[in-house]
PDB file of N, CA and C in Angstrom:
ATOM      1  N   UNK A   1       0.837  -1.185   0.000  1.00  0.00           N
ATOM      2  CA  UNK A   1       0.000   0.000   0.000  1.00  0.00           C
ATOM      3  C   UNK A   1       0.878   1.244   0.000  1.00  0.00           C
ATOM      4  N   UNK A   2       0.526   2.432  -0.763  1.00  0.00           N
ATOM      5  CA  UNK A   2       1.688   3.516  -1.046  1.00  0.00           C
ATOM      6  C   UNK A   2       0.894   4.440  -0.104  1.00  0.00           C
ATOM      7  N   UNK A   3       2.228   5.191   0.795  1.00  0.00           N
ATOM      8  CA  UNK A   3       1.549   6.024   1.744  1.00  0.00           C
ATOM      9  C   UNK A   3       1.971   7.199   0.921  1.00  0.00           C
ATOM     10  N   UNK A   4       1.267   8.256   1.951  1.00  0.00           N
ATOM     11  CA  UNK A   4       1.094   9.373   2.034  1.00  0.00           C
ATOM     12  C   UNK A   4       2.223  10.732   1.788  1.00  0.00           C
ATOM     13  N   UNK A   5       2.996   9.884   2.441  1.00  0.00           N
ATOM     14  CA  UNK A   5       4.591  10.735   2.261  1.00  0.00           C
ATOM     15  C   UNK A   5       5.343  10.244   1.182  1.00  0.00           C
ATOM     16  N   UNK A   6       4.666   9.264   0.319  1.00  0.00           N
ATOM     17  CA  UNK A   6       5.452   9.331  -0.755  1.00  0.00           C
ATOM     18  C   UNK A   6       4.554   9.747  -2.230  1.00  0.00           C
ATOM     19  N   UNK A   7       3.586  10.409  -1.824  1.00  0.00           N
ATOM     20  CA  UNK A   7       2.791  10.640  -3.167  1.00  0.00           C
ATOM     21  C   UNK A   7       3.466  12.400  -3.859  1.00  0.00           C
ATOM     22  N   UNK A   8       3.469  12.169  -4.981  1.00  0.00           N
ATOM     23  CA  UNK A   8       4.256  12.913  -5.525  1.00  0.00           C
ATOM     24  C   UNK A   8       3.787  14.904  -5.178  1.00  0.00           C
ATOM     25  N   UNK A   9       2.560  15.060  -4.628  1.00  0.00           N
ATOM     26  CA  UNK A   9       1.858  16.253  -4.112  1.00  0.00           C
ATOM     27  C   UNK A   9       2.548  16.986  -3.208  1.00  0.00           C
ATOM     28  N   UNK A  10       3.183  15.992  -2.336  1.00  0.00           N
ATOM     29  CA  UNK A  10       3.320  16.381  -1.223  1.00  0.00           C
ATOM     30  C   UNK A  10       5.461  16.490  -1.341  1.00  0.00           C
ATOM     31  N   UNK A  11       6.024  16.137  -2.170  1.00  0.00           N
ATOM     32  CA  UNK A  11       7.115  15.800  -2.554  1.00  0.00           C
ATOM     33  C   UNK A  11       8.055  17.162  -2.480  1.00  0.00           C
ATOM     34  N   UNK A  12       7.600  18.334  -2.689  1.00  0.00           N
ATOM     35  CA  UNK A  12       8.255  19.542  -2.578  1.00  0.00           C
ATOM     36  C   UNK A  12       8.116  20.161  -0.888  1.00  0.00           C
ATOM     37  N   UNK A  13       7.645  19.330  -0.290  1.00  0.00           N
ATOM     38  CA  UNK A  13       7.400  19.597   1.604  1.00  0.00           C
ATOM     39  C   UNK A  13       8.578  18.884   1.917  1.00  0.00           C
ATOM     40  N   UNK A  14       9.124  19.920   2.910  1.00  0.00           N
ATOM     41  CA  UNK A  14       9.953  19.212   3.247  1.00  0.00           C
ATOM     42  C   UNK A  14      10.285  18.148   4.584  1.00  0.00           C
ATOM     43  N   UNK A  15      10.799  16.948   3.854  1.00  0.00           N
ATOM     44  CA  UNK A  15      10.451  15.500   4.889  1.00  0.00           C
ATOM     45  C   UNK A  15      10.229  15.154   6.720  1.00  0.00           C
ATOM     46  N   UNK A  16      11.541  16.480   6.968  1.00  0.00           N
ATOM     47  CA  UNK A  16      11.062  16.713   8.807  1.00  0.00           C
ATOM     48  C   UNK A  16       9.801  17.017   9.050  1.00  0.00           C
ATOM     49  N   UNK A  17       9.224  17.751   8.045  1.00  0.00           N
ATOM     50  CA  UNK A  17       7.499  18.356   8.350  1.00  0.00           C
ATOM     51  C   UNK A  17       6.335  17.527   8.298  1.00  0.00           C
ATOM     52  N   UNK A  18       6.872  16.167   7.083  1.00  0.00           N
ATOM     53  CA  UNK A  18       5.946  15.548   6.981  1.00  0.00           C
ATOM     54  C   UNK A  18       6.330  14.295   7.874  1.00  0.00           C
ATOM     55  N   UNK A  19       7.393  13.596   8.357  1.00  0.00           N
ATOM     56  CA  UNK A  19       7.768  12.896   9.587  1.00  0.00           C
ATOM     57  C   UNK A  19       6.783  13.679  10.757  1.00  0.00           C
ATOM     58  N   UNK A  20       7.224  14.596  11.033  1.00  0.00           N
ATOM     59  CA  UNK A  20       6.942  15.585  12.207  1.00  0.00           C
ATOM     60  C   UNK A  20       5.328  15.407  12.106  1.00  0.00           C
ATOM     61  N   UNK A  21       4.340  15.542  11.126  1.00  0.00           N
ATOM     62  CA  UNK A  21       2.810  15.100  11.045  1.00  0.00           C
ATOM     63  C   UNK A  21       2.638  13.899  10.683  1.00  0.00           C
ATOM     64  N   UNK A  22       3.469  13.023  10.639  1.00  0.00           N
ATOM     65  CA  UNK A  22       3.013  11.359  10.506  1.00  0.00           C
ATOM     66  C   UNK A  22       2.890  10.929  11.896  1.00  0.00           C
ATOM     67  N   UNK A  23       3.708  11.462  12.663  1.00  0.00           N
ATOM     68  CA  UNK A  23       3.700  11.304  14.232  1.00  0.00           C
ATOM     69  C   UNK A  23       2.626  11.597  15.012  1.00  0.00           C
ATOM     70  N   UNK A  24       2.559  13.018  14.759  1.00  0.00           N
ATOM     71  CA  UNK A  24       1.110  13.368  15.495  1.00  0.00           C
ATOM     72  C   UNK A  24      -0.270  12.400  14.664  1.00  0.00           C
ATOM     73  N   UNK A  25      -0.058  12.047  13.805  1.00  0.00           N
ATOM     74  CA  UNK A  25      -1.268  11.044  13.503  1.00  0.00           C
ATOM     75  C   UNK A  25      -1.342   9.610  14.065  1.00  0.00           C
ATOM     76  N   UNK A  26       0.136   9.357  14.420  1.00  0.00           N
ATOM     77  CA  UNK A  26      -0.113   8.017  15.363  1.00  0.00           C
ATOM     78  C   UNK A  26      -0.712   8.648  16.584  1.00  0.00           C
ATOM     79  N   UNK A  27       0.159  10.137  17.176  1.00  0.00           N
ATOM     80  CA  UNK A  27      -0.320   9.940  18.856  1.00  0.00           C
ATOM     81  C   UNK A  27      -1.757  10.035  18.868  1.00  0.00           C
ATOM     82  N   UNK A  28      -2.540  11.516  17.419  1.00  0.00           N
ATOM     83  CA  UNK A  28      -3.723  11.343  17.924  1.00  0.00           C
ATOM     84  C   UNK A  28      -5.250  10.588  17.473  1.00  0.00           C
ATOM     85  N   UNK A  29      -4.668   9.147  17.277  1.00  0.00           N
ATOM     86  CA  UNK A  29      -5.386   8.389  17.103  1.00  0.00           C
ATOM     87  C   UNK A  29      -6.050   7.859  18.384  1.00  0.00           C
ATOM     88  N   UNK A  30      -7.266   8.193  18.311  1.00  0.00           N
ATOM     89  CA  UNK A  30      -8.421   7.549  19.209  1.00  0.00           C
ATOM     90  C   UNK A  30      -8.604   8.554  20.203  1.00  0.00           C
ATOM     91  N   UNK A  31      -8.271   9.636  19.970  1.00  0.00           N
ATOM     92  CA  UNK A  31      -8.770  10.986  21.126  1.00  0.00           C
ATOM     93  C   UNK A  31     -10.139  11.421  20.611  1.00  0.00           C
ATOM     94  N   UNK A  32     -10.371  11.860  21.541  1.00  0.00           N
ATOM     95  CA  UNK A  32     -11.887  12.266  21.691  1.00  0.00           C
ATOM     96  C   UNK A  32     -11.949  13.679  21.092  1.00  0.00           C
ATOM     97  N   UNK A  33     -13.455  13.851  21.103  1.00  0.00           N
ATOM     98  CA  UNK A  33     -13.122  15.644  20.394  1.00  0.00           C
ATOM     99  C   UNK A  33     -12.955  16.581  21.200  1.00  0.00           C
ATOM    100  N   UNK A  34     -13.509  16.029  22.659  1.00  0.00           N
ATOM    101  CA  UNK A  34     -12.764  16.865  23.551  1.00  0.00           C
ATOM    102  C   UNK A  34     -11.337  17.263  23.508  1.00  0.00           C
ATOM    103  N   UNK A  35     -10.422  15.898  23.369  1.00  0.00           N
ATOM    104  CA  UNK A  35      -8.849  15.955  23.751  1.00  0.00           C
ATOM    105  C   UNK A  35      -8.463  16.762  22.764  1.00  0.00           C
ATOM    106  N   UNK A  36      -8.903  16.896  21.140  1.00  0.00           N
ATOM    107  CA  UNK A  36      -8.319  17.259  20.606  1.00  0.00           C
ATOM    108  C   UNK A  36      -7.387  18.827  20.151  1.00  0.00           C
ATOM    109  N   UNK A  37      -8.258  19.854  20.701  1.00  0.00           N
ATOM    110  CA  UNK A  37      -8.097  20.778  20.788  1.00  0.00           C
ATOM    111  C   UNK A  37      -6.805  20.715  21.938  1.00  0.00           C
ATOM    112  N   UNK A  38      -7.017  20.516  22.929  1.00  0.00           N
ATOM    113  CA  UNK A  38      -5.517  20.523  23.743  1.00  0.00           C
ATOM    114  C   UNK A  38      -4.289  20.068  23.464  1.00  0.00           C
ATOM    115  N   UNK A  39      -4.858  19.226  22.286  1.00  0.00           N
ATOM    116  CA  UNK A  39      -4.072  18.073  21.631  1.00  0.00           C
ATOM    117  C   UNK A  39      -3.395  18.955  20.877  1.00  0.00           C
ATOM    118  N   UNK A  40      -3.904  19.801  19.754  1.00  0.00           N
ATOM    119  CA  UNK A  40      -3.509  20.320  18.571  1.00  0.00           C
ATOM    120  C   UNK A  40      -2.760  21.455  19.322  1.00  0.00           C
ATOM    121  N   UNK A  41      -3.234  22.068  20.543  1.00  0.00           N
ATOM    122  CA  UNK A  41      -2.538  23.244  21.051  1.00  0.00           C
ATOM    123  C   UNK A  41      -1.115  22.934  21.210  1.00  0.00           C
ATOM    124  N   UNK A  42      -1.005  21.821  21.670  1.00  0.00           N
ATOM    125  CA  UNK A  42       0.624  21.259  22.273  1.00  0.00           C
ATOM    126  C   UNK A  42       1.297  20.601  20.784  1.00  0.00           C
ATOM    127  N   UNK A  43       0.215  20.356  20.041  1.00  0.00           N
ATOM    128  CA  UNK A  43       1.419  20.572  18.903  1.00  0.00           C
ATOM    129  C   UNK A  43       1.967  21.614  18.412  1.00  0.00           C
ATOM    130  N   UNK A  44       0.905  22.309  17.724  1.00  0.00           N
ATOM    131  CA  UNK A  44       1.548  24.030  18.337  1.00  0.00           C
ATOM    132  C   UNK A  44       2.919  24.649  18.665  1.00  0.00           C
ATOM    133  N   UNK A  45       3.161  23.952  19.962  1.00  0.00           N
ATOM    134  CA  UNK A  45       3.554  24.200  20.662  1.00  0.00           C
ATOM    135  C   UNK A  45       5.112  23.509  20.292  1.00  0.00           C
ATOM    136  N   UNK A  46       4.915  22.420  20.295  1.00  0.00           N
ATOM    137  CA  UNK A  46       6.042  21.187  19.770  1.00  0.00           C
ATOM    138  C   UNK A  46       6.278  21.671  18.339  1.00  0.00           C
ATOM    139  N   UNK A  47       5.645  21.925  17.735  1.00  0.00           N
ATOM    140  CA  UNK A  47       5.990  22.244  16.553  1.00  0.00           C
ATOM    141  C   UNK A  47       7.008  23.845  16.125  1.00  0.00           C
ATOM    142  N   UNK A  48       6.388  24.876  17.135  1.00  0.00           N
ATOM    143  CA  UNK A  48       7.454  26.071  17.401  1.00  0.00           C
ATOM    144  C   UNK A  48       8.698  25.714  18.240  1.00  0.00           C
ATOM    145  N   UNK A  49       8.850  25.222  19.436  1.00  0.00           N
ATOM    146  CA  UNK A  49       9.663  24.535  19.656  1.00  0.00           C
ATOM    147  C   UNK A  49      10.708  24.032  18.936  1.00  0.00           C
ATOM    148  N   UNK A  50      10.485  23.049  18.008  1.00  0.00           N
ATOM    149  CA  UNK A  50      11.023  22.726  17.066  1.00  0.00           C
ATOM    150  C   UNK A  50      11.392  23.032  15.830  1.00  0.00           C
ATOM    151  N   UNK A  51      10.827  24.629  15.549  1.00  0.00           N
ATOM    152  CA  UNK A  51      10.890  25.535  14.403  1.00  0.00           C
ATOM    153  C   UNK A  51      10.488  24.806  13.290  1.00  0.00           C
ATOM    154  N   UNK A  52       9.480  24.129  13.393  1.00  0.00           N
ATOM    155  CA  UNK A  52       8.155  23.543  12.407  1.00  0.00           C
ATOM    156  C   UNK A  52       7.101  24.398  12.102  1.00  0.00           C
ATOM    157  N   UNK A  53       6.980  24.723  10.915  1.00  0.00           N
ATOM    158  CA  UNK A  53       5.843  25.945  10.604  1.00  0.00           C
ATOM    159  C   UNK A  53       5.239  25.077   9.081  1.00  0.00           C
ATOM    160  N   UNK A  54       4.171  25.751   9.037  1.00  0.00           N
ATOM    161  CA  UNK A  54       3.237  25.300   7.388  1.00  0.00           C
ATOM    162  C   UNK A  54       2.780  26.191   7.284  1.00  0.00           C
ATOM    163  N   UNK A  55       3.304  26.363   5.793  1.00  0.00           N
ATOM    164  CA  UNK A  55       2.191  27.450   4.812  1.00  0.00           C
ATOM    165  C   UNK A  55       0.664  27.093   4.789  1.00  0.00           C
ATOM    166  N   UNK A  56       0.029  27.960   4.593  1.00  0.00           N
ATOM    167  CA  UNK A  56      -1.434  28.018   4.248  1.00  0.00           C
ATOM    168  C   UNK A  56      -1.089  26.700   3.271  1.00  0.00           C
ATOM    169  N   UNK A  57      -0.445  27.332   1.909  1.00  0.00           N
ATOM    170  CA  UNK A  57      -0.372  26.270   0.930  1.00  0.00           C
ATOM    171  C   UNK A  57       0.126  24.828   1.208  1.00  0.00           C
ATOM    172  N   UNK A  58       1.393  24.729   2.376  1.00  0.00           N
ATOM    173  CA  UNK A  58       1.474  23.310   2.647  1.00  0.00           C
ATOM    174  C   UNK A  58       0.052  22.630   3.375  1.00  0.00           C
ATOM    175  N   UNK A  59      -0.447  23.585   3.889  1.00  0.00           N
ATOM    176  CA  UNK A  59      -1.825  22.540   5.089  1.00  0.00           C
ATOM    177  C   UNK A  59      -2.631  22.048   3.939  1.00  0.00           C
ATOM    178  N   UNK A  60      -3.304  22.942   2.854  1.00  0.00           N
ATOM    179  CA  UNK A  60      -3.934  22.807   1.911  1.00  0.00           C
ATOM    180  C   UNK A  60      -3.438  21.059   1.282  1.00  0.00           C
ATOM    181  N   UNK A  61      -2.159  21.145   0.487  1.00  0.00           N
ATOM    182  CA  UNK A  61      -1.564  20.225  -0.326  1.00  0.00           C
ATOM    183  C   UNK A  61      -2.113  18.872   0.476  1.00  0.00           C
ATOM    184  N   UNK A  62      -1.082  19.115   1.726  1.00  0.00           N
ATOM    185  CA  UNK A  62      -1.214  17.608   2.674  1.00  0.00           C
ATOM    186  C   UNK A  62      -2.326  17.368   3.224  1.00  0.00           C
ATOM    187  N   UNK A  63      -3.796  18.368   2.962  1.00  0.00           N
ATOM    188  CA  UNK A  63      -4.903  17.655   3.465  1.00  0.00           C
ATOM    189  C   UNK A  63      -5.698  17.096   2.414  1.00  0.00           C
ATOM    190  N   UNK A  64      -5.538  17.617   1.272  1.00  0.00           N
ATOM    191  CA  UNK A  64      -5.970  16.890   0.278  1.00  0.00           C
ATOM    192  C   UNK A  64      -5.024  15.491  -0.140  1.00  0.00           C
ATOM    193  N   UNK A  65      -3.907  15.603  -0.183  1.00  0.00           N
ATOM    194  CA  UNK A  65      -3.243  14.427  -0.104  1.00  0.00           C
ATOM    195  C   UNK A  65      -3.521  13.372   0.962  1.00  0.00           C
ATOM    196  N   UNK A  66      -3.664  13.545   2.128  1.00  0.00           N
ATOM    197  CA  UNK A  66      -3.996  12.683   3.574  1.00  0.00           C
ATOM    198  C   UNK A  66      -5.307  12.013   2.810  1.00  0.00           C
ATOM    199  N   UNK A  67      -6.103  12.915   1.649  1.00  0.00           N
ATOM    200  CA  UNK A  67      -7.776  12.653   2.487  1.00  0.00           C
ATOM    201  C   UNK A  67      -8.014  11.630   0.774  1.00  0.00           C
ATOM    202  N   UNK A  68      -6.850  11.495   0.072  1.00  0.00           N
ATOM    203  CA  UNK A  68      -6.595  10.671  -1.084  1.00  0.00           C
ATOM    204  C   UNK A  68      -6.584   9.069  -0.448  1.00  0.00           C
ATOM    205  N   UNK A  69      -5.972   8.980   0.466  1.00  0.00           N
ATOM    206  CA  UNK A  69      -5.353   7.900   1.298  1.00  0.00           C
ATOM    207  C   UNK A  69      -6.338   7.341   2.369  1.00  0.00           C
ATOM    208  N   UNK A  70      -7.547   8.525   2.913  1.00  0.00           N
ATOM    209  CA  UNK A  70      -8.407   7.826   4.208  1.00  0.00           C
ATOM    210  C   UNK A  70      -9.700   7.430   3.970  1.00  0.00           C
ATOM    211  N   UNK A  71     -10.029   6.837   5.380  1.00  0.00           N
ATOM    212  CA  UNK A  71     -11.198   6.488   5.059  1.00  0.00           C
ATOM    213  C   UNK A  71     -12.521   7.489   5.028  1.00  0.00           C
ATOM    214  N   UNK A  72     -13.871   7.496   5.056  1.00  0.00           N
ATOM    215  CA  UNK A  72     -14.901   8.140   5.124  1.00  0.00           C
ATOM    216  C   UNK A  72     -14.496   9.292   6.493  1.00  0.00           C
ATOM    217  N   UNK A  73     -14.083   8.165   7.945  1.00  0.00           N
ATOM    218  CA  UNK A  73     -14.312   8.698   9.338  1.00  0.00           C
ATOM    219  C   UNK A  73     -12.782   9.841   9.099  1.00  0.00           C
ATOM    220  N   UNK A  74     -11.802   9.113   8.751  1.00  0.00           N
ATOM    221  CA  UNK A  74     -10.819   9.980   8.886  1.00  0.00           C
ATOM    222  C   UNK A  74     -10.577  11.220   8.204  1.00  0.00           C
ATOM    223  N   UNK A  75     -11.099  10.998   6.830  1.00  0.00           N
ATOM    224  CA  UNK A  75     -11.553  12.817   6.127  1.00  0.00           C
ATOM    225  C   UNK A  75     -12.414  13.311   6.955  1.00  0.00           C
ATOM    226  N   UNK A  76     -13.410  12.925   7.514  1.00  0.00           N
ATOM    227  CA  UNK A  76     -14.078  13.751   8.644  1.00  0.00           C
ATOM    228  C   UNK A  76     -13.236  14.386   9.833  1.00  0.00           C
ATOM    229  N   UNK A  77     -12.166  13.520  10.586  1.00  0.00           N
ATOM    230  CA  UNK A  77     -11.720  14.023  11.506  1.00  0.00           C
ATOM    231  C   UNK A  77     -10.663  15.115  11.026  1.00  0.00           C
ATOM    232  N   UNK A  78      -9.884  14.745   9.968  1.00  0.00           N
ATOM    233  CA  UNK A  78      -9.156  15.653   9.322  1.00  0.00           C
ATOM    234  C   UNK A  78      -9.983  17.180   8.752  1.00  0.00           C
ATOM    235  N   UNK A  79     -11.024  17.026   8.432  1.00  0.00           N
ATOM    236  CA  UNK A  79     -11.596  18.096   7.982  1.00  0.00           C
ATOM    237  C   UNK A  79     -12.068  18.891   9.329  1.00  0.00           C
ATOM    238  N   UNK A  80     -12.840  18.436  10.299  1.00  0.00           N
ATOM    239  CA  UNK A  80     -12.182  18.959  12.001  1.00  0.00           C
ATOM    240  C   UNK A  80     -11.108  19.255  12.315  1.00  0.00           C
ATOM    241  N   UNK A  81     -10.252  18.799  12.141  1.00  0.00           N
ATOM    242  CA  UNK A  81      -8.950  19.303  12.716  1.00  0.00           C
ATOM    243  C   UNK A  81      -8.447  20.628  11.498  1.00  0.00           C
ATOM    244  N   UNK A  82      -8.637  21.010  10.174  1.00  0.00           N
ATOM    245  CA  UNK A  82      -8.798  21.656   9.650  1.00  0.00           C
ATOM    246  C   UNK A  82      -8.977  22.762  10.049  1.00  0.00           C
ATOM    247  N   UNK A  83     -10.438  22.725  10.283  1.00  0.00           N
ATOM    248  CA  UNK A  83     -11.819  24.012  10.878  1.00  0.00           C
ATOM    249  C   UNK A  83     -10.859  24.796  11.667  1.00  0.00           C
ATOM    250  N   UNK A  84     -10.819  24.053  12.655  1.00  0.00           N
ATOM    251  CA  UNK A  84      -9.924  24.168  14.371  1.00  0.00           C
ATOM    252  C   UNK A  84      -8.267  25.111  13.452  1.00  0.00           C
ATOM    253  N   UNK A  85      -7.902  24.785  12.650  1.00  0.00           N
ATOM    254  CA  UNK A  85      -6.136  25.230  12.538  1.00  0.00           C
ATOM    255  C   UNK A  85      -6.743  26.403  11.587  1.00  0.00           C
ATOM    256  N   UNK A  86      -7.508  26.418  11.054  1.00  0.00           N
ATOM    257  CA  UNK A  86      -8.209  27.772   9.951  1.00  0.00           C
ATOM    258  C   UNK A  86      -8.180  28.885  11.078  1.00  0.00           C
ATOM    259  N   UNK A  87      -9.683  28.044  11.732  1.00  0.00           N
ATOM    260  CA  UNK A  87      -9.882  29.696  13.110  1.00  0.00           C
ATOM    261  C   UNK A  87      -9.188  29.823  13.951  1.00  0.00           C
ATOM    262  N   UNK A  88      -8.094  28.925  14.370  1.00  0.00           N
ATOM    263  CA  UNK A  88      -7.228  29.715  14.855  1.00  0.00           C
ATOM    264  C   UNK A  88      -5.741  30.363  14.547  1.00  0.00           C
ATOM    265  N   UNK A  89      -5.654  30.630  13.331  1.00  0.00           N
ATOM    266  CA  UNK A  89      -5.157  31.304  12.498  1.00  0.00           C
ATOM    267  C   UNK A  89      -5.831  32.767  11.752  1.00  0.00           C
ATOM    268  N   UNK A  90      -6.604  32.958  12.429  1.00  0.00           N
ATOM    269  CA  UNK A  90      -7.770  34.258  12.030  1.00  0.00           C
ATOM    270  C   UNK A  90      -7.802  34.934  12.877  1.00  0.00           C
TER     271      UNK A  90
END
């Protein structure tokens, strides 16, 4: 099965960024919608820390790329977690 980080869309991102969000998709598997928001804050957080940033245009690329690859539930949660990184960027 060909993942995500190797589809050719996403190929001009560079690989710490997309390592760096393959991770947070293992940790936040199976959180609630409560957790998630605290969740996404401390990535945030981990992610400045670590001088990890995304363009408008990278979030765009890799969510349409992610949502090539998931199922029904997981374009849903991805398109939530979306909403959430839009408004709080506004």
């Amino acid at each position: 099965m060909a993942s995500w980080l190797d589809d050719p869309d996403v190929a001009h991102i560079d690989k710490a960024k997309l390592n760096f969000l393959q991770m947070l998709v293992f940790e936040s598997n199976g959180l609630s919608k409560e957790q998630m928001l605290p969740f996404l804050m401390a990535v945030a957080k981990r992610g400045k820390d670590n001088n990890i940033s995304f363009t408008e245009d990278e979030v765009n690329v890799i969510i349409k790329t992610l949502q090539k690859y998931a199922n029904p539930d997981e374009i849903e949660k991805m398109n939530k977690m979306a909403a959430l990184f839009y408004k709080r960027r506004q």
